[in-house]
C-alpha atoms as a PDB file:
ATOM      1  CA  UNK A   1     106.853  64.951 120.581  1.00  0.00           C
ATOM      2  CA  UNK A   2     109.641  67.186 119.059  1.00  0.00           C
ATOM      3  CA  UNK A   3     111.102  69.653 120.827  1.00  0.00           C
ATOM      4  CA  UNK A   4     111.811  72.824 118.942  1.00  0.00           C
ATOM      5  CA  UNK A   5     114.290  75.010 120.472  1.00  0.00           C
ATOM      6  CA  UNK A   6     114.319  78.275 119.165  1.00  0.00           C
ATOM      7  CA  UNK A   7     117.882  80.439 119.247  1.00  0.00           C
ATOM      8  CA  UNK A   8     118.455  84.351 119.548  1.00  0.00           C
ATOM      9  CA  UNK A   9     120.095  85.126 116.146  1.00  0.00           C
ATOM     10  CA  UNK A  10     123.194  87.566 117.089  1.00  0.00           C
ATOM     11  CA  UNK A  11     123.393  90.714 116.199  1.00  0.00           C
ATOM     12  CA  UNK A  12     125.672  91.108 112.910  1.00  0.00           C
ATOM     13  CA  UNK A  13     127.095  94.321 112.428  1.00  0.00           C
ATOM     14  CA  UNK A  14     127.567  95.663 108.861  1.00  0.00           C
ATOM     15  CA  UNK A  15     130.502  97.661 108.076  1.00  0.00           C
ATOM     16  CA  UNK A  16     129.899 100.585 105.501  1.00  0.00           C
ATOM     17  CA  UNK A  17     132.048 100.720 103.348  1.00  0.00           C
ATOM     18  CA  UNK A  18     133.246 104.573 103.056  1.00  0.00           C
ATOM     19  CA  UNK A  19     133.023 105.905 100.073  1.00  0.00           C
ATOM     20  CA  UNK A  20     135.644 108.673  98.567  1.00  0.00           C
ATOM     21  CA  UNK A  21     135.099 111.745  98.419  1.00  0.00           C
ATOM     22  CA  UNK A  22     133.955 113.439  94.743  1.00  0.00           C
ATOM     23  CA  UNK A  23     137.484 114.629  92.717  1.00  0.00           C
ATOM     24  CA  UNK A  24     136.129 118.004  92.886  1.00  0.00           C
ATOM     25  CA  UNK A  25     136.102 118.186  96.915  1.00  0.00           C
ATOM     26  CA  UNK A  26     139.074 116.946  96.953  1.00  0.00           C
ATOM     27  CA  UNK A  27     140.595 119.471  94.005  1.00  0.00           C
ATOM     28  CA  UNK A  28     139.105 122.427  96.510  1.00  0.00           C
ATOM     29  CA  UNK A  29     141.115 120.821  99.692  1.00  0.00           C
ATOM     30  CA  UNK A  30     143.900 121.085  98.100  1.00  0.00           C
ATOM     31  CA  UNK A  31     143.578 124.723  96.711  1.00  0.00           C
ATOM     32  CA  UNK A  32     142.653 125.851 100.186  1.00  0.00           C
ATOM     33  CA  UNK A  33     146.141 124.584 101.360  1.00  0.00           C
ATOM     34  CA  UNK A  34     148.026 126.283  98.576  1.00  0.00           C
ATOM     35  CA  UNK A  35     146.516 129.780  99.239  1.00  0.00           C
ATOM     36  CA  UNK A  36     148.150 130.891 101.987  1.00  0.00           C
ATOM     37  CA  UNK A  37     152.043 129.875 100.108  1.00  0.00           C
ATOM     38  CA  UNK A  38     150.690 131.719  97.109  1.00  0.00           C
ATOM     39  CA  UNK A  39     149.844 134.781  99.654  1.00  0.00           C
ATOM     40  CA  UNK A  40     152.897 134.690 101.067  1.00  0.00           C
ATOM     41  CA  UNK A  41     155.423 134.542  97.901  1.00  0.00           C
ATOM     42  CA  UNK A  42     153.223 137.479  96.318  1.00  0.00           C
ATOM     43  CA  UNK A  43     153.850 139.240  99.262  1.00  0.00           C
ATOM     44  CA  UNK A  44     157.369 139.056  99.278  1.00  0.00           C
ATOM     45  CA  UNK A  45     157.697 139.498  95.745  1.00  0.00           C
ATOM     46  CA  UNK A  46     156.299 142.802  95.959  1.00  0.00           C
ATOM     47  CA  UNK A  47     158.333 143.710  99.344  1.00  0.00           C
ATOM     48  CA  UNK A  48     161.372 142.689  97.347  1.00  0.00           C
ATOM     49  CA  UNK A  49     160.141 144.694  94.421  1.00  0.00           C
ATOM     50  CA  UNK A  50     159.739 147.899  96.408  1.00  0.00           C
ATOM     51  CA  UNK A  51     163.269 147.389  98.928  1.00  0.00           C
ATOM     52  CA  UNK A  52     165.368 146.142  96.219  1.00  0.00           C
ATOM     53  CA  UNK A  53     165.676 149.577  94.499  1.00  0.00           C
ATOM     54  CA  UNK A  54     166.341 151.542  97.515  1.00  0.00           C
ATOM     55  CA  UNK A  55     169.087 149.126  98.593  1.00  0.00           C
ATOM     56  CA  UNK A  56     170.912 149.126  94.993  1.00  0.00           C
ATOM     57  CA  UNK A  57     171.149 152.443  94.991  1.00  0.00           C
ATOM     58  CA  UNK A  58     172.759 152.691  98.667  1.00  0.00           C
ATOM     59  CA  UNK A  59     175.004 150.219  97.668  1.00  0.00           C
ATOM     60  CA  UNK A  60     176.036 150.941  93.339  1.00  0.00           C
ATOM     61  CA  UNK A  61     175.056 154.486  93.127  1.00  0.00           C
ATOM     62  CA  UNK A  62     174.938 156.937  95.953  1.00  0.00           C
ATOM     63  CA  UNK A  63     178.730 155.780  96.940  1.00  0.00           C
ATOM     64  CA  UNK A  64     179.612 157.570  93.831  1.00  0.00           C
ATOM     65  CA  UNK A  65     177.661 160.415  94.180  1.00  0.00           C
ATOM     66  CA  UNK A  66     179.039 161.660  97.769  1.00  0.00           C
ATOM     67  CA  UNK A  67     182.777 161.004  96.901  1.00  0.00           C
ATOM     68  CA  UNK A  68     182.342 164.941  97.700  1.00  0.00           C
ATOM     69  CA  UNK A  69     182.838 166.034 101.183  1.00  0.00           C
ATOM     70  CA  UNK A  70     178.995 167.341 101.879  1.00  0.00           C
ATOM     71  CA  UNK A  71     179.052 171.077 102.481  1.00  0.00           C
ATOM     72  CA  UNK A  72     177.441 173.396 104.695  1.00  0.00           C
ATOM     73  CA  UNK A  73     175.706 176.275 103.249  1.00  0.00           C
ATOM     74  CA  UNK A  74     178.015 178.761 102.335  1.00  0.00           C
ATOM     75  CA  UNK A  75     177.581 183.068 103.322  1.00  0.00           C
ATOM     76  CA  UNK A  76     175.274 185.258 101.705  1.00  0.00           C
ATOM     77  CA  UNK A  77     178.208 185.901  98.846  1.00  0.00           C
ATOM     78  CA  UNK A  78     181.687 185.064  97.837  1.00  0.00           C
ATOM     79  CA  UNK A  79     183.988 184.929  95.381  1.00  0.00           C
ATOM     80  CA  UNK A  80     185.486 181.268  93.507  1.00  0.00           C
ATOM     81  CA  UNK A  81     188.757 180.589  93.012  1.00  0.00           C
ATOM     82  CA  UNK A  82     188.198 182.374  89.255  1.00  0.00           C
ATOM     83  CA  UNK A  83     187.088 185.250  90.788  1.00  0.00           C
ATOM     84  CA  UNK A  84     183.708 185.098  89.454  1.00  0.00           C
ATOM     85  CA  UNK A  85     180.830 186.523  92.040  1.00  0.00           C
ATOM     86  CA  UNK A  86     178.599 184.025  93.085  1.00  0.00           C
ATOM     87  CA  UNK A  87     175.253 184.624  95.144  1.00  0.00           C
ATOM     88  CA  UNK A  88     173.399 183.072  97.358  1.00  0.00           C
ATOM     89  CA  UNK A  89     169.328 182.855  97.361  1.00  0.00           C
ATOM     90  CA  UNK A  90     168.466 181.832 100.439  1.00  0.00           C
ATOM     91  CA  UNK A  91     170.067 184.142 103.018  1.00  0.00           C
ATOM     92  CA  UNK A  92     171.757 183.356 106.262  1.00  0.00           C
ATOM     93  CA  UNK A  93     169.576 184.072 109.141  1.00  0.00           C
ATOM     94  CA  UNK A  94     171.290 185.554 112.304  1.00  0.00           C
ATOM     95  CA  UNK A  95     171.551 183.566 115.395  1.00  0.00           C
ATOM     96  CA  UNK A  96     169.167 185.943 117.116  1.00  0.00           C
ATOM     97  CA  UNK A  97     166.306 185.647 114.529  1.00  0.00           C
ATOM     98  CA  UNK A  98     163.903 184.243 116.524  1.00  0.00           C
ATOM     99  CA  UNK A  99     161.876 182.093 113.414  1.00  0.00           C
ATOM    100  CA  UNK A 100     164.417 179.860 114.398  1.00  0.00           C
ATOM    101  CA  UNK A 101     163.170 177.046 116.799  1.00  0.00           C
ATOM    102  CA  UNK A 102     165.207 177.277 119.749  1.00  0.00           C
ATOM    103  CA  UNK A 103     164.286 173.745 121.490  1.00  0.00           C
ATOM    104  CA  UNK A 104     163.769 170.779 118.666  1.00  0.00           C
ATOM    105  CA  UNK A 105     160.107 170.819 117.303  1.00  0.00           C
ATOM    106  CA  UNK A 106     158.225 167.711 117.549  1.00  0.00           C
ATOM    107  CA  UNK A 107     156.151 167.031 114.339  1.00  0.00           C
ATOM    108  CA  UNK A 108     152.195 165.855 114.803  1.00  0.00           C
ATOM    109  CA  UNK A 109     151.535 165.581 111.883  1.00  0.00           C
ATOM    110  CA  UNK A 110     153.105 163.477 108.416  1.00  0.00           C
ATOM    111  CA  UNK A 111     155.578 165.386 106.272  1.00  0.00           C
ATOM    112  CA  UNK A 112     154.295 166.011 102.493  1.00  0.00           C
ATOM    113  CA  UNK A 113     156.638 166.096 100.431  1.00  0.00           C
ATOM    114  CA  UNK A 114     154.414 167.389  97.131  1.00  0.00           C
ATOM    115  CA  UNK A 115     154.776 170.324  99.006  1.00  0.00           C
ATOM    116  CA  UNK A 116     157.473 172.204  98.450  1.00  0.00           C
ATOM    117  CA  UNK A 117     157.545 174.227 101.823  1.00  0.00           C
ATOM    118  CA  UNK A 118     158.281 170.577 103.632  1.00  0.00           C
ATOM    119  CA  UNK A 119     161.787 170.332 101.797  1.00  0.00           C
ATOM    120  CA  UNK A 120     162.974 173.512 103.665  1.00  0.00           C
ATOM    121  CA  UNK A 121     161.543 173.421 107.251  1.00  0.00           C
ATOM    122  CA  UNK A 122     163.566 176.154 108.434  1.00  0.00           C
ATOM    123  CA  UNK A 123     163.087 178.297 105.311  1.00  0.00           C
ATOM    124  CA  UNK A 124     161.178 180.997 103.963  1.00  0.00           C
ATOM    125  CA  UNK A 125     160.526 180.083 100.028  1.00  0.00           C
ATOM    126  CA  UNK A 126     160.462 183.521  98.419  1.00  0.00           C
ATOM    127  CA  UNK A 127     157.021 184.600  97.225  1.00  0.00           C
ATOM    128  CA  UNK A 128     156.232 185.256  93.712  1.00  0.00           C
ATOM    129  CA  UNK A 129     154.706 187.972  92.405  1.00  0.00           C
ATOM    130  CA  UNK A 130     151.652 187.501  89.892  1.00  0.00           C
ATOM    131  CA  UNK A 131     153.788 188.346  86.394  1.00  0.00           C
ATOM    132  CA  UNK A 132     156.279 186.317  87.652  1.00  0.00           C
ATOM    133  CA  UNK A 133     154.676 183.257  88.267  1.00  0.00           C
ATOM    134  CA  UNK A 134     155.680 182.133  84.734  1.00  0.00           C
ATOM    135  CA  UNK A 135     155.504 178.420  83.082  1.00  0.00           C
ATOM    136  CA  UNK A 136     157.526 176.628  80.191  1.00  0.00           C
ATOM    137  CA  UNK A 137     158.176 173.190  79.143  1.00  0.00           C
ATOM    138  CA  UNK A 138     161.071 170.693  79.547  1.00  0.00           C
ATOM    139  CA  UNK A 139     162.121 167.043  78.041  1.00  0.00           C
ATOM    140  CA  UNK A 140     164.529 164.586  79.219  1.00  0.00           C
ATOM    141  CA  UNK A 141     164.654 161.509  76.403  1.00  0.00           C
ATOM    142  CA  UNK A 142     166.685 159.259  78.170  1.00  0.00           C
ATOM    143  CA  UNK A 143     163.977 159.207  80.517  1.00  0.00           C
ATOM    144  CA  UNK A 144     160.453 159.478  78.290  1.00  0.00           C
ATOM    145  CA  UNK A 145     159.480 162.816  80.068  1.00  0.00           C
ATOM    146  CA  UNK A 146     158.006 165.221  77.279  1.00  0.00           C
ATOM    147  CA  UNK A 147     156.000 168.556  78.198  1.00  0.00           C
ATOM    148  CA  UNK A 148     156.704 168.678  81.537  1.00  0.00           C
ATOM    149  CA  UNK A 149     155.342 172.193  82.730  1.00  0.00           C
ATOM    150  CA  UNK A 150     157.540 173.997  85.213  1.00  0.00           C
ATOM    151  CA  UNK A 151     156.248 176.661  87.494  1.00  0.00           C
ATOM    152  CA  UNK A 152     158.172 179.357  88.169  1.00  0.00           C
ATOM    153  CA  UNK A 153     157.153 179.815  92.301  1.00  0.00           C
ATOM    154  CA  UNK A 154     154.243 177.627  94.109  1.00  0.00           C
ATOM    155  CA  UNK A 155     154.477 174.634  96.322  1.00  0.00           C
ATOM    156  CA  UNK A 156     152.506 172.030  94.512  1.00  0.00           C
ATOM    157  CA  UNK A 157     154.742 169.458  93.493  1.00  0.00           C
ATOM    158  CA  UNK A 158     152.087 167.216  92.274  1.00  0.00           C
ATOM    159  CA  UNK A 159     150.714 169.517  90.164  1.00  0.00           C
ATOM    160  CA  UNK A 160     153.916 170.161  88.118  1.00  0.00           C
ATOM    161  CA  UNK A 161     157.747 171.036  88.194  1.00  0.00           C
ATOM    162  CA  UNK A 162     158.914 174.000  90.366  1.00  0.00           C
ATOM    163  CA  UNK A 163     161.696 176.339  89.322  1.00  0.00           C
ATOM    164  CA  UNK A 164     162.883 177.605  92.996  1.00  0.00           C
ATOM    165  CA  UNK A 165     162.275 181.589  92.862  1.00  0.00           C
ATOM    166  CA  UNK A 166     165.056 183.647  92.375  1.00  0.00           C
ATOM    167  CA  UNK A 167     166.907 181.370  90.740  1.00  0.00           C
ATOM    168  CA  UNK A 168     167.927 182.136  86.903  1.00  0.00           C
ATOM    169  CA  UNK A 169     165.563 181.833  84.286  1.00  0.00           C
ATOM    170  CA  UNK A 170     166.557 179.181  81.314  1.00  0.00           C
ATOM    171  CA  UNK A 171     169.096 180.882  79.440  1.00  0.00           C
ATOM    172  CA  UNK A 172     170.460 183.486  81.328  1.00  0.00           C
ATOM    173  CA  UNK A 173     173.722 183.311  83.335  1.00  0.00           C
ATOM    174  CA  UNK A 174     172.838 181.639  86.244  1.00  0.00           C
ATOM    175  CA  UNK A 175     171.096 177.980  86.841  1.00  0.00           C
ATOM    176  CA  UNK A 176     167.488 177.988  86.945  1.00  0.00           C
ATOM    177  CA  UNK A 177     167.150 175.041  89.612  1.00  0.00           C
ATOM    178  CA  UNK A 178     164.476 172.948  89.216  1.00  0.00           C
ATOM    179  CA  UNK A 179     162.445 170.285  92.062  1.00  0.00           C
ATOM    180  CA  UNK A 180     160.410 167.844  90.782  1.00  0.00           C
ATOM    181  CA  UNK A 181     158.927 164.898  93.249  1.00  0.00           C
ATOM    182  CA  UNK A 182     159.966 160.963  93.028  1.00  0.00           C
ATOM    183  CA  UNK A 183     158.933 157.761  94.126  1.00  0.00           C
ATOM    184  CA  UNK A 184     159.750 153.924  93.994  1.00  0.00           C
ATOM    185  CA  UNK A 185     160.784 153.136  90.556  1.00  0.00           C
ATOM    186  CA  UNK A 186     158.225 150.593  90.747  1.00  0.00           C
ATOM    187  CA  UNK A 187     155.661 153.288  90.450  1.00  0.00           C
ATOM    188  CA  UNK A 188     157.478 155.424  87.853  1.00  0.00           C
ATOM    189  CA  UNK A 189     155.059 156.818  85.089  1.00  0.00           C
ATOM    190  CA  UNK A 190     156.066 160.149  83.356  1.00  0.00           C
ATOM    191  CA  UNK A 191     153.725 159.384  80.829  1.00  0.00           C
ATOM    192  CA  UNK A 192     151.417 162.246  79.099  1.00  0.00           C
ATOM    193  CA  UNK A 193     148.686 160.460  79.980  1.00  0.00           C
ATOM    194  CA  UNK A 194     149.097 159.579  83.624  1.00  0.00           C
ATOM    195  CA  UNK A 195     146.905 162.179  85.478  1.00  0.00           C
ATOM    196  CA  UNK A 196     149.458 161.699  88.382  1.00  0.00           C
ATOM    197  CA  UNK A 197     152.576 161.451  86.754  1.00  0.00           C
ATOM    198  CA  UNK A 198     154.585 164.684  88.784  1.00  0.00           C
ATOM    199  CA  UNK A 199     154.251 162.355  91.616  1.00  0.00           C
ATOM    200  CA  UNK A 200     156.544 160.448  89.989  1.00  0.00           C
ATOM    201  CA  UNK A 201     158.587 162.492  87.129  1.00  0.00           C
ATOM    202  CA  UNK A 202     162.138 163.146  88.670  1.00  0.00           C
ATOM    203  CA  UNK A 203     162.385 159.238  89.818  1.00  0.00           C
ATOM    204  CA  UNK A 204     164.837 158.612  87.443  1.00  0.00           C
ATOM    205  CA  UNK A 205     166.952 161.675  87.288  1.00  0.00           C
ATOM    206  CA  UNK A 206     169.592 160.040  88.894  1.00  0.00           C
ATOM    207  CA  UNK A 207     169.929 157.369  86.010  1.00  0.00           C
ATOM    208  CA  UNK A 208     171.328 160.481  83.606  1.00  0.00           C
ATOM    209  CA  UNK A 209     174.295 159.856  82.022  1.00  0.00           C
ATOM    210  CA  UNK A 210     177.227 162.423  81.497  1.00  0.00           C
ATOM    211  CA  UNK A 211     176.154 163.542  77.564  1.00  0.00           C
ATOM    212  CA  UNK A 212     172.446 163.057  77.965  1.00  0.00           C
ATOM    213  CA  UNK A 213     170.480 166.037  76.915  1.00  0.00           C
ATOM    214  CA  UNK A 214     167.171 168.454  78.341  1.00  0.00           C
ATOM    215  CA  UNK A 215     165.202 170.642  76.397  1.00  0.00           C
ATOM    216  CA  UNK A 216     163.941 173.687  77.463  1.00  0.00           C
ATOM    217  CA  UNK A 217     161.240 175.377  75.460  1.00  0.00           C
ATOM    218  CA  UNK A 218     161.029 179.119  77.293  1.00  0.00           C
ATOM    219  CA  UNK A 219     159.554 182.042  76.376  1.00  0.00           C
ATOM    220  CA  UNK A 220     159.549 180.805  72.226  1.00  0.00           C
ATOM    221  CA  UNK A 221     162.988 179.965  72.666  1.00  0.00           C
ATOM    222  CA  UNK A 222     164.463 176.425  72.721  1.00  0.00           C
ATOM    223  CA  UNK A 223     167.407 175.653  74.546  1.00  0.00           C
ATOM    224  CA  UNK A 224     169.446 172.795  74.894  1.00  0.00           C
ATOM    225  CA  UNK A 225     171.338 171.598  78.119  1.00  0.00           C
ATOM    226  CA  UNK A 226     174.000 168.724  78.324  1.00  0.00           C
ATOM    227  CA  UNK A 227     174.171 166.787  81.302  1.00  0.00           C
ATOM    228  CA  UNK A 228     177.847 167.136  82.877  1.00  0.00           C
ATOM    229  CA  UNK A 229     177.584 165.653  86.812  1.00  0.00           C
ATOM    230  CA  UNK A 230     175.779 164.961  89.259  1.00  0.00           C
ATOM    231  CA  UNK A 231     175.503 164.524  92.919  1.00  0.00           C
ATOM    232  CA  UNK A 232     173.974 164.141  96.010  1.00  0.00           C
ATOM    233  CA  UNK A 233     174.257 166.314  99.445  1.00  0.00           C
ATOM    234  CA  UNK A 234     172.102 166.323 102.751  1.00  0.00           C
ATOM    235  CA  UNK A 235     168.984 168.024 102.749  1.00  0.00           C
ATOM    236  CA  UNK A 236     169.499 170.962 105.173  1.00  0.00           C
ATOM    237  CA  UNK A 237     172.570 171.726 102.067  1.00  0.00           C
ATOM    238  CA  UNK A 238     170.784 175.212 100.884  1.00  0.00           C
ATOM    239  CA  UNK A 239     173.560 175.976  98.915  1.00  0.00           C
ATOM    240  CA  UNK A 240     172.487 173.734  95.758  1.00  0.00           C
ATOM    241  CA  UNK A 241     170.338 177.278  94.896  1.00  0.00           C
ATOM    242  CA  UNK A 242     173.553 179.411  94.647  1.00  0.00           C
ATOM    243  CA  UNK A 243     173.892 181.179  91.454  1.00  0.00           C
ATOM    244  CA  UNK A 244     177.270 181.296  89.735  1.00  0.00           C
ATOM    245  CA  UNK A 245     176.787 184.365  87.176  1.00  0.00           C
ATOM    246  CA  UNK A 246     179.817 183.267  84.583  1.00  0.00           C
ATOM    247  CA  UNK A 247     177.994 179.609  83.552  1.00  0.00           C
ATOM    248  CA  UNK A 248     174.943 179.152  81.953  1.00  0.00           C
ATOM    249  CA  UNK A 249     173.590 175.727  83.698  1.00  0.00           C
ATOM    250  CA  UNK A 250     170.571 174.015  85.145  1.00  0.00           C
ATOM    251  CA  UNK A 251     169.877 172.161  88.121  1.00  0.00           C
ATOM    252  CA  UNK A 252     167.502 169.300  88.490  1.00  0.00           C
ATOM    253  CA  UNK A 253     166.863 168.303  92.470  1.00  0.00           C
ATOM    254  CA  UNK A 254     164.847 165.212  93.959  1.00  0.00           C
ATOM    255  CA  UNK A 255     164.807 163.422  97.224  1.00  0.00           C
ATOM    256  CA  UNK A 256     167.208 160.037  96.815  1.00  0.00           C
ATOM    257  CA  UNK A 257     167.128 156.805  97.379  1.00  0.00           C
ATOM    258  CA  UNK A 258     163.793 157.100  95.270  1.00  0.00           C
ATOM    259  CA  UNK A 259     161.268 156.557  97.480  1.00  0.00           C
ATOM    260  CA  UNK A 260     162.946 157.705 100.261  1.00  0.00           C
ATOM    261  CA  UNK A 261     163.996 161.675 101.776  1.00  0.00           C
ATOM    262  CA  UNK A 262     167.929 160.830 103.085  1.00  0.00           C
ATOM    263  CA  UNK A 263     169.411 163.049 100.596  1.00  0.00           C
ATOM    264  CA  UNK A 264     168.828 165.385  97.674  1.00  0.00           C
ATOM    265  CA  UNK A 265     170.000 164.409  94.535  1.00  0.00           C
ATOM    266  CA  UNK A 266     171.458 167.126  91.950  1.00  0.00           C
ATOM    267  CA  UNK A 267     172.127 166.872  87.827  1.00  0.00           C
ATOM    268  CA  UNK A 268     173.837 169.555  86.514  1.00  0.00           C
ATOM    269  CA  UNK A 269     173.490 170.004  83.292  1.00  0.00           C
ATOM    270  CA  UNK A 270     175.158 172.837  80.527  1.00  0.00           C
ATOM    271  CA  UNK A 271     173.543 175.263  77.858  1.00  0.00           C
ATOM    272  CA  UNK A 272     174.898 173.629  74.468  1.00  0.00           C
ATOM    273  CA  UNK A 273     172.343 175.381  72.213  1.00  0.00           C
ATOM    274  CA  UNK A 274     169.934 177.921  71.492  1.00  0.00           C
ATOM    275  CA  UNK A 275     167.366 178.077  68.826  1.00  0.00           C
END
């Protein structure tokens, strides 16, 4: 009889084979990695884009503009070297006068610079009275501002220009010195149609050349100023509002670097014509 011997088969083990991944999977792997580099270059593109301005103007324009020793605020009045009277607006408080902080004053809350009041802590801005509080319009060209309203008196920088009170109206003997808020030229948009755009007007002020005209349209009366320096001092310098009664000139002030409140810049500019 035949003998059948029967054997345990051993177990085989079948590999898979793996199969790759669909092209689109591996499309969104890829994209995932790339995000965060993309993030990060944006990023510092738009740092970059904000810093850079500030730190060309430290470095090719303010040097220029301070080659002036920075003054203190002079007295209540004096005399120049012509003779000519000059007087001061803002007047000279008296060591005694207690509105002045005698121990420094620690701020709680952020400065606003829109307002007006912030740019002279220690100051009183005179008040205006009702038929005073006058308006008219100025243009600058060079720098695509058209009908910008000035205010003679208020605090609202963000609403419009402010001529400081007390100072000359357009026209007369005198300088009729005129704030106006800036920003990062990045954000610069004096256009008509910007709802916003006093936030940003005077951004540019300091990019006037010597020649470069304003227009003043006051009272039905068009005048015409000719830019002839400009310059920067610190901010407690309350002497940029002095009036100088044998010139006819006007005085544009904004906090510089753009952007930033280190210094005030100033553009004089001189009546040239009248129509």
């Amino acid at each position: 009889m035949q003998k059948i011997v029967y054997k345990k088969a051993s177990r085989v083990s079948v590999q898979r084979n793996s199969v790759p991944a669909p092209y689109h999977q591996t499309k969104s792997r890829r994209f995932v990695h790339i995000i965060p580099a993309v993030l990060v270059t944006l990023g510092s593109m738009l740092i970059a884009n904000v810093l850079w301005p500030i730190i060309s103007y430290q470095l090719f324009v303010s040097p220029s503009l301070q080659k002036q020793a920075l003054l203190s605020p002079v007295a209540d009045t004096s005399f120049d070297e012509t003779g000519s009277y000059i007087q001061q607006v803002l007047p000279v408080r008296a060591l005694g006068d207690e509105r002045i902080p005698r121990e420094p004053k620690i701020l709680t809350e952020e400065l606003d610079y829109t307002n007006l009041s912030q740019w002279f802590p220690t100051q009183e801005i005179p008040e205006v009275r009702p038929e005073e509080a006058i308006t008219y319009e100025i243009d600058i060209p060079a720098l695509r501002i058209q009908q910008a309203k000035v205010k003679v008196g208020g605090l609202a920088l963000d609403k419009n220009l402010i001529q400081y009170p007390g100072t000359a109206n357009p026209g007369e003997l005198g300088s009729p010195v005129i704030f106006g808020h800036s920003v990062s030229p990045l954000f610069y948009n004096p256009s008509l149609n910007n709802p916003r755009r006093y936030v940003s007007i005077f951004t540019k002020i300091m990019d006037l050349k010597k020649g470069d005209t304003i227009t003043v349209r006051y009272d039905g009366i068009t005048y015409t100023y000719r830019v002839t320096n400009k310059m920067e001092v610190k901010p407690e310098d309350t002497y940029i509002l002095q009036q100088r009664y044998d010139v006819r000139e006007l005085k544009l002030v904004t906090c510089t670097p753009p952007g930033t409140v280190l210094r005030r810049g100033i553009v004089f500019a001189q009546l040239e014509d009248i129509q």
